[in-house]
C-alpha atoms as a PDB file:
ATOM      1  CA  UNK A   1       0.000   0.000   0.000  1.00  0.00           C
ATOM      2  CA  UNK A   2       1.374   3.322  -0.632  1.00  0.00           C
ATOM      3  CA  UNK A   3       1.177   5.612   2.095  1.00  0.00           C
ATOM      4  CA  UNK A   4      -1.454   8.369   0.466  1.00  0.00           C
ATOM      5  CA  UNK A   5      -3.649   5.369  -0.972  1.00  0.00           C
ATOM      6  CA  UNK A   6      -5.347   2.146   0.138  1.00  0.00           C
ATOM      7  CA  UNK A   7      -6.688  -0.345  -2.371  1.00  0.00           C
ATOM      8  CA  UNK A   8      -8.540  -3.257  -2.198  1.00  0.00           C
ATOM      9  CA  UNK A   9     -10.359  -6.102  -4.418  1.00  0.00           C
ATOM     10  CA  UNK A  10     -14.117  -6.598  -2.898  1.00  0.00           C
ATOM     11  CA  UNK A  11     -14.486 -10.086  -1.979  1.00  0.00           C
ATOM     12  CA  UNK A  12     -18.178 -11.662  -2.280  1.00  0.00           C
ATOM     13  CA  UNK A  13     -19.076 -11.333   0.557  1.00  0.00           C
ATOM     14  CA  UNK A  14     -18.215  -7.663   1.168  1.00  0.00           C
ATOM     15  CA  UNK A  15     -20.361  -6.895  -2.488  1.00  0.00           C
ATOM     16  CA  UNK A  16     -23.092  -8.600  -0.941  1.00  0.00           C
ATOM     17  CA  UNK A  17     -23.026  -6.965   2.906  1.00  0.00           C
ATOM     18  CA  UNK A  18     -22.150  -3.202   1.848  1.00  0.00           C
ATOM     19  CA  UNK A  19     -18.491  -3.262   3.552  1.00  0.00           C
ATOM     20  CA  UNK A  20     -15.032  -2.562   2.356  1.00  0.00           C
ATOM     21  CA  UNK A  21     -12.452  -4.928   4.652  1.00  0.00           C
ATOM     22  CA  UNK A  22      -9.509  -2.771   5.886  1.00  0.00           C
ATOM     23  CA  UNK A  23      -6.739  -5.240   6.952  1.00  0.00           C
ATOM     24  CA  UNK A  24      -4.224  -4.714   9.896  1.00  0.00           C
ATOM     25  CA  UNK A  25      -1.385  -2.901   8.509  1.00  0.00           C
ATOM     26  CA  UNK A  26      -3.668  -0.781   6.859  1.00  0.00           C
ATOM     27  CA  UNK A  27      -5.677   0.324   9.693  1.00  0.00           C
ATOM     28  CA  UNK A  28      -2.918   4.130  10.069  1.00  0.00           C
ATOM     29  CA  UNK A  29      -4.086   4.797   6.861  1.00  0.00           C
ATOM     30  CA  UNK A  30      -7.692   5.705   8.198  1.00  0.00           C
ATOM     31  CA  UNK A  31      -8.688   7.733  11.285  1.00  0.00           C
ATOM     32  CA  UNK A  32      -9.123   5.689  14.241  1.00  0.00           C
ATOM     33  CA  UNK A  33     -12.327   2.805  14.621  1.00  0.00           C
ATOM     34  CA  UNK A  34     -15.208   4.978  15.473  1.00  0.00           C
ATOM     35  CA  UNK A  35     -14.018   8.582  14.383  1.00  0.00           C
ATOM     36  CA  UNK A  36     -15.937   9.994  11.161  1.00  0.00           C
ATOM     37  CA  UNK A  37     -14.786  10.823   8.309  1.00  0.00           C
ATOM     38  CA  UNK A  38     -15.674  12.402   5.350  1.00  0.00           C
ATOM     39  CA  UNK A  39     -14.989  10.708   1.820  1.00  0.00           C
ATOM     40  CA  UNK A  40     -16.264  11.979  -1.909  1.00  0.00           C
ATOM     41  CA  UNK A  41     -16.764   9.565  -4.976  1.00  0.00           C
ATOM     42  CA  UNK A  42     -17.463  11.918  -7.338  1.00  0.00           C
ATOM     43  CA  UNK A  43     -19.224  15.166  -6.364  1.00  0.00           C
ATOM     44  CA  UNK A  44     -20.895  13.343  -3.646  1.00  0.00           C
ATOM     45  CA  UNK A  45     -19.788  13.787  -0.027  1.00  0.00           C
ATOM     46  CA  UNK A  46     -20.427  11.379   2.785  1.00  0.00           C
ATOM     47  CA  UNK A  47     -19.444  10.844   6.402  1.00  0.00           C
ATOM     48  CA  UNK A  48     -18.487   7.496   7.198  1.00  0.00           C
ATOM     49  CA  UNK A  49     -16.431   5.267  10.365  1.00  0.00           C
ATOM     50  CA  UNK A  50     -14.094   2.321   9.902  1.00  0.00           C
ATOM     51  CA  UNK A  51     -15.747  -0.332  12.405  1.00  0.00           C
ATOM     52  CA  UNK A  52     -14.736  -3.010  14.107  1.00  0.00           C
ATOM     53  CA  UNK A  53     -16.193  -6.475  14.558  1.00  0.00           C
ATOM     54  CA  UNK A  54     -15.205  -9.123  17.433  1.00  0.00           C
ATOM     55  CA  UNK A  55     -14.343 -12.243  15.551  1.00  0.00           C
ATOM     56  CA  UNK A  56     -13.571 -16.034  16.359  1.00  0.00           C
ATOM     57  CA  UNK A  57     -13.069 -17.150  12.661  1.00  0.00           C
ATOM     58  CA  UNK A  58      -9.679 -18.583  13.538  1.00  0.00           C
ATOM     59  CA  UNK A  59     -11.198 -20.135  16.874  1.00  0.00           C
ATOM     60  CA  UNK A  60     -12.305 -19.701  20.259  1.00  0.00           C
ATOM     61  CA  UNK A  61      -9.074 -19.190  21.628  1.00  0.00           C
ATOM     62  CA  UNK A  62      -7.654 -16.955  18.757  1.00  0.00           C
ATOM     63  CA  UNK A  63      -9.866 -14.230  19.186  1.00  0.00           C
ATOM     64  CA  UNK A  64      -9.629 -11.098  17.314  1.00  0.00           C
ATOM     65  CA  UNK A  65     -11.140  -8.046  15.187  1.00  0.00           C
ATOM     66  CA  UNK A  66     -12.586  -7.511  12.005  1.00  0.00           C
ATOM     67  CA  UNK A  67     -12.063  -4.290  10.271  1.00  0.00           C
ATOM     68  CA  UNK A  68     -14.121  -2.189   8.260  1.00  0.00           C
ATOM     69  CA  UNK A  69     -15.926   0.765   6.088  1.00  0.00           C
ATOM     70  CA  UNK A  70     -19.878   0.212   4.991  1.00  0.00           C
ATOM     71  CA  UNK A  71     -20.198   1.238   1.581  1.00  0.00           C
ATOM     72  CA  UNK A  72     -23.617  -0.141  -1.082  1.00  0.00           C
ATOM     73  CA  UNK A  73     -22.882  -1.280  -4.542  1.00  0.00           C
ATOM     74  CA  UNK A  74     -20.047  -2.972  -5.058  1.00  0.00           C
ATOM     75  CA  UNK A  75     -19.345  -5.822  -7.060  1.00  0.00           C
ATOM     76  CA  UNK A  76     -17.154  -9.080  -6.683  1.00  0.00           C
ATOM     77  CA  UNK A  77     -14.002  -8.138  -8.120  1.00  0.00           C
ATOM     78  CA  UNK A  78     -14.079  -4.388  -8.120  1.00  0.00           C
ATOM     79  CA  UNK A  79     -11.033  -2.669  -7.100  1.00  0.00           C
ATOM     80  CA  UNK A  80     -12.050  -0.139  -3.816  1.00  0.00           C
ATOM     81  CA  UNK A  81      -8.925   2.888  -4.375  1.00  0.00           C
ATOM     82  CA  UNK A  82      -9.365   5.635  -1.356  1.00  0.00           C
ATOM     83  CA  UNK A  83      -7.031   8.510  -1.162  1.00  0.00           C
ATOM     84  CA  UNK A  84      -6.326  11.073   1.150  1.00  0.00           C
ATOM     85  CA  UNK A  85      -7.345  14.380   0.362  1.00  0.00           C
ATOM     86  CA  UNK A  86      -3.813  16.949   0.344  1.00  0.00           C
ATOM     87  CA  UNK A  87      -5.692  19.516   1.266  1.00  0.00           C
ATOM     88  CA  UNK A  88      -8.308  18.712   3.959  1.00  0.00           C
ATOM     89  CA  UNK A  89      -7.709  17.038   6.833  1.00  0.00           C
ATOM     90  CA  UNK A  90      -9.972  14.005   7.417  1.00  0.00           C
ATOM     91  CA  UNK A  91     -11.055  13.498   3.770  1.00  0.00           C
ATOM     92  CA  UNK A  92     -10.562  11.094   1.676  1.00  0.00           C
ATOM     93  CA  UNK A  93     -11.619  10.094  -2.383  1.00  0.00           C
ATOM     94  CA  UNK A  94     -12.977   7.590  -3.414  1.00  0.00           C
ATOM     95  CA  UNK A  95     -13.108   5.426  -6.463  1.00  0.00           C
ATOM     96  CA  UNK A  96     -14.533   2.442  -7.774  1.00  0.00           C
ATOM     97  CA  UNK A  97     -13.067   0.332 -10.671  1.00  0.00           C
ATOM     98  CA  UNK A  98     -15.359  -1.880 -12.124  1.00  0.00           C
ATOM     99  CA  UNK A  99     -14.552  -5.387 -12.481  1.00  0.00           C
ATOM    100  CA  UNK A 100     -17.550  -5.970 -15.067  1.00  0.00           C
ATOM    101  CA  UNK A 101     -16.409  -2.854 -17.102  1.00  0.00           C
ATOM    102  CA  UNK A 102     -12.898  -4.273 -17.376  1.00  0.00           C
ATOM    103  CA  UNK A 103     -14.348  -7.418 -18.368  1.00  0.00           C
ATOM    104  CA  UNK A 104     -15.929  -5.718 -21.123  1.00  0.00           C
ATOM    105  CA  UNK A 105     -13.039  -3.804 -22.300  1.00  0.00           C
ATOM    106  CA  UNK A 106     -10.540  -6.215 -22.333  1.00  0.00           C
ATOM    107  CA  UNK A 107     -13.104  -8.860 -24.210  1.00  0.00           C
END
């Protein structure tokens, strides 16, 4: 990751729940769990909060955390690219790359 971007594939099951995954080492990238945030796709502005979900995937005794943005229509396969805003604190852009569109392009 560079250090002014995160990126991210959406997995199936974050298409079909509304939520971008953040992992571990990229959690410095965003303000802390809980803190708002505002990020623009487009001309569109919204505030948003990574989140945090108590997990056991791994087992009862390997506890741990899940971490994450909410955000509706994605697709399998799209790329999620976020990037801080230079000039305001606290915002970040968004864009989506379709995977279906780069299906179509590439044939």
């Amino acid at each position: 990751m560079k250090e002014n971007t995160f990126q991210r594939a959406v997995s199936e099951d974050e298409a079909r729940q509304g939520y971008v995954f953040v992992l571990k080492d990229a959690l410095g990238f965003f303000p802390v769990v809980g803190r708002q945030f505002e990020i623009q796709q487009g001309e569109s502005v919204r505030k948003i909060a990574l989140e945090a979900r108590s997990c056991q995937c791994r087992g009862p005794d390997k506890p741990h955390a899940h971490y994450f943005f909410r955000w509706n229509s994605l697709h399998r396969g799209d790329t999620v690219v976020v990037k801080r805003d230079p000039k305001k604190a606290h915002r970040y852009h968004l864009q989506i790359r379709s995977a279906r569109a780069q299906r179509e392009f590439c044939g």
